[in-house]
Protein backbone atom coordinates (compact mmCIF):
# COMPACT_ATOMS: atom_id res chain seq x y z
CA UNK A 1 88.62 195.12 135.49
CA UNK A 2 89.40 195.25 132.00
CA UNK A 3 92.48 194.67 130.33
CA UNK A 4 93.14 197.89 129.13
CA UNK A 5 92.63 198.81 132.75
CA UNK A 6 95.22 196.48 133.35
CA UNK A 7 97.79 197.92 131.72
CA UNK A 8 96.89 201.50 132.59
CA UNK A 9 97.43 200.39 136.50
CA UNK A 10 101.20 199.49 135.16
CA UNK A 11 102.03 202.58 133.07
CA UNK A 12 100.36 205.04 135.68
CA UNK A 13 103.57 204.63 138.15
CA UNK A 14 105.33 206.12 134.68
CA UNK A 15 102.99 207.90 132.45
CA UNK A 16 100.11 209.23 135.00
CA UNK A 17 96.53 208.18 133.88
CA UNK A 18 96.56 207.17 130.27
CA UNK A 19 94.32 205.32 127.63
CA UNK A 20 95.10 202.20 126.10
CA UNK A 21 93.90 201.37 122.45
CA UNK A 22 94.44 199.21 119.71
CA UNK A 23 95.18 196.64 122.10
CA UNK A 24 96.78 193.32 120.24
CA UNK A 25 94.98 190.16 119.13
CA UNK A 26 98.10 188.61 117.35
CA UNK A 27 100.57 187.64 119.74
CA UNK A 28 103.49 187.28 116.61
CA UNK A 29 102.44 191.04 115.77
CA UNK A 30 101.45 193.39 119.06
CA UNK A 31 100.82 196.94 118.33
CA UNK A 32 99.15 198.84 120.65
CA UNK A 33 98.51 202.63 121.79
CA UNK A 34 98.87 204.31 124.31
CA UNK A 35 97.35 208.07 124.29
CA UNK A 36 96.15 210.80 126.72
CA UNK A 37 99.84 211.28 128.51
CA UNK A 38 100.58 214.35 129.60
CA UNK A 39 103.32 216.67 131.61
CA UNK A 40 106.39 214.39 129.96
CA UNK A 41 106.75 215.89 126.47
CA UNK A 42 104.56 214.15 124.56
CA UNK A 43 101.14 213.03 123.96
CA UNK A 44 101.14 209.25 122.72
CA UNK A 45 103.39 206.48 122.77
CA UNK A 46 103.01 203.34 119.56
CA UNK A 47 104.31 200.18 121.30
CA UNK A 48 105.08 197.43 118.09
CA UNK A 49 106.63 194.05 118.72
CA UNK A 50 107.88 193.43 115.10
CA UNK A 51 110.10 195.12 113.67
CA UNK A 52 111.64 196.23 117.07
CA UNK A 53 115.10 194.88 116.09
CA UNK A 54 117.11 197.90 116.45
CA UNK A 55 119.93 196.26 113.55
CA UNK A 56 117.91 197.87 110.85
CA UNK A 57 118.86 201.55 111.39
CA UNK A 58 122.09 202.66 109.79
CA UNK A 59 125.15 202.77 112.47
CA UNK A 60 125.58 206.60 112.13
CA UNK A 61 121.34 206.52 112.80
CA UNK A 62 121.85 204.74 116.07
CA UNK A 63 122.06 206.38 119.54
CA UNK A 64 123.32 204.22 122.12
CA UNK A 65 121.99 204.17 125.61
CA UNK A 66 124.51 202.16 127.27
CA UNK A 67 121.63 200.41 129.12
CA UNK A 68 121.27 196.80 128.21
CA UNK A 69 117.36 195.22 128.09
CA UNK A 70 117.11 192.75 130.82
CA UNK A 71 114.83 190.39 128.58
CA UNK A 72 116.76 190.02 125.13
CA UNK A 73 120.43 191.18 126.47
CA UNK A 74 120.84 193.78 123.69
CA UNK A 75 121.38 197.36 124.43
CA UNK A 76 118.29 199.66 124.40
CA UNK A 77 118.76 201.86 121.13
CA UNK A 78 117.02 205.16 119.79
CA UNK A 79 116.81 206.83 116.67
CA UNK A 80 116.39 210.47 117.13
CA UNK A 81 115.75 212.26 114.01
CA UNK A 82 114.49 211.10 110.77
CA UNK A 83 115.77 209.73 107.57
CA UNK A 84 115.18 209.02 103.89
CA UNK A 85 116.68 205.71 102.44
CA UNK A 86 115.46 206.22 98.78
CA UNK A 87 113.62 208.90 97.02
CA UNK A 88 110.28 206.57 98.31
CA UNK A 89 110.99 205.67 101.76
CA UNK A 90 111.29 207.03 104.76
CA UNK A 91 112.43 206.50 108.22
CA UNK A 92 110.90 208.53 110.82
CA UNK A 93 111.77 209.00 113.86
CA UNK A 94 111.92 209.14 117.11
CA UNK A 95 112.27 205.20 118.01
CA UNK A 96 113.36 203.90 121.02
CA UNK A 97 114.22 200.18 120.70
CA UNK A 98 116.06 196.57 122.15
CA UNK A 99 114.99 193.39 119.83
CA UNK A 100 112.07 192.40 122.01
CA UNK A 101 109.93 195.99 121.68
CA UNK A 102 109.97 199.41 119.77
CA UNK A 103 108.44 202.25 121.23
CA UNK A 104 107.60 205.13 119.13
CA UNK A 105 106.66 208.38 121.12
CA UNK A 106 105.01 211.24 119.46
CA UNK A 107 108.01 213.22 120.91
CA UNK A 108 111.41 212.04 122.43
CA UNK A 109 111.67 213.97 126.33
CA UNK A 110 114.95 212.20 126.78
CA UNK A 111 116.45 208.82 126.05
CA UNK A 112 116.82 208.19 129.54
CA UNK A 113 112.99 208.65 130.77
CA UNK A 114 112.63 204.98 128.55
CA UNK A 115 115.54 203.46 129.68
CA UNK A 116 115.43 204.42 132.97
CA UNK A 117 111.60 202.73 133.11
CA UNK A 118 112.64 199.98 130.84
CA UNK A 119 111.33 197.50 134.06
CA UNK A 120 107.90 199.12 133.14
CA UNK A 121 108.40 199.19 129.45
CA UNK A 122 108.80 195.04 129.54
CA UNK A 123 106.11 194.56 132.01
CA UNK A 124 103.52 196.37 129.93
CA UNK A 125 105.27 194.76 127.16
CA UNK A 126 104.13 191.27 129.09
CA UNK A 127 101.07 192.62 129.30
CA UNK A 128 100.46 193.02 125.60
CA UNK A 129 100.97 189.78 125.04
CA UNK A 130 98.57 188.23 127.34
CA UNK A 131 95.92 190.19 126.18
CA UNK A 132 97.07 189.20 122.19
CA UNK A 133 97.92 185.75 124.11
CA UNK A 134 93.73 185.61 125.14
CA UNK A 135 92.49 187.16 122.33
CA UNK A 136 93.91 184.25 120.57
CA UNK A 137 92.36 181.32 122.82
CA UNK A 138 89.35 183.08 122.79
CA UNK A 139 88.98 182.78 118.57
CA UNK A 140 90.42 179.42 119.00
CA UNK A 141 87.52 178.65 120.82
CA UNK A 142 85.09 179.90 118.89
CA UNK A 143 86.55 177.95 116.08
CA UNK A 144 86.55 174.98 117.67
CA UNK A 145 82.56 175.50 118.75
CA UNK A 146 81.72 176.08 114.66
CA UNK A 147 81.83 179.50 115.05
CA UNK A 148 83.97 182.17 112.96
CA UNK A 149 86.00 184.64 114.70
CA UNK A 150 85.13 188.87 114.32
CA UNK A 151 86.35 191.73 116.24
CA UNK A 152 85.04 191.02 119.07
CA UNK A 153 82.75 188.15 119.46
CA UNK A 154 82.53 184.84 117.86
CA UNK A 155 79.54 184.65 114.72
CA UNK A 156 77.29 181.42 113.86
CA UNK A 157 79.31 180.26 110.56
């Protein structure tokens, strides 16, 4: 079994059959996603490690959930509609964060489909970073044999 298979066997009791891509090979920067969900709204879901640190958005941005993320102990967070900071950036939305994980869903059903699965959320989150966690040992040691690390598979150096 692969490890996208993996973590499709732990988002199926949430999201029904999906497909996992970009999955991580940086365990200080997972970003992964997860597309092909269907009959909850929306259609793909970005998972990103850094930058999940809901303190960034503007208080009047912020939607509380009241919910509080088992794993860092802040509360779970969205922002539901877009905004511009400057006449260059812009913030768009919808985000639905703690400090440990933002998701980013091509559409927002309801704040309370995330937090109510947050369990799932974090375990899928755990599984992110094994695979980035693997990925990882596996260039290590291909380093280590005198090999340098691509994509996929080590290459004579």
């Amino acid at each position: 079994m692969s490890e996208s298979d993996d973590l499709a066997n732990i988002l199926r009791p949430w999201l029904g059959e999906v497909h996992a891509s970009g999955l991580p090979s940086n365990p200080a920067d997972i970003c992964g996603f997860i597309r092909g969900i269907s009959g909850h709204g929306f259609r793909r879901l970005e998972w990103q490690k850094n930058n999940a640190d809901p303190d960034w958005l503007q208080p009047g941005w912020r939607t509380p959930s009241g919910v509080i993320c088992p794993r860092c102990q802040t509360e779970i967070q969205a922002m539901l509609r877009s905004h511009r900071l400057d006449a260059y950036t812009h913030a768009s939305a919808p985000y639905v964060s703690c400090k440990c994980i933002r998701l980013g869903p091509s559409r927002l059903p309801s704040l309370e489909f995330f937090t109510d699965n947050w369990s799932i959320v974090l375990e899928a989150l755990n599984c992110f970073e094994q695979i980035a966690d693997n990925s990882e040992a596996e260039r290590q040691t291909c380093r280590l044999a005198g090999y340098r690390t691509g994509p996929e598979q080590c290459h004579p150096m």
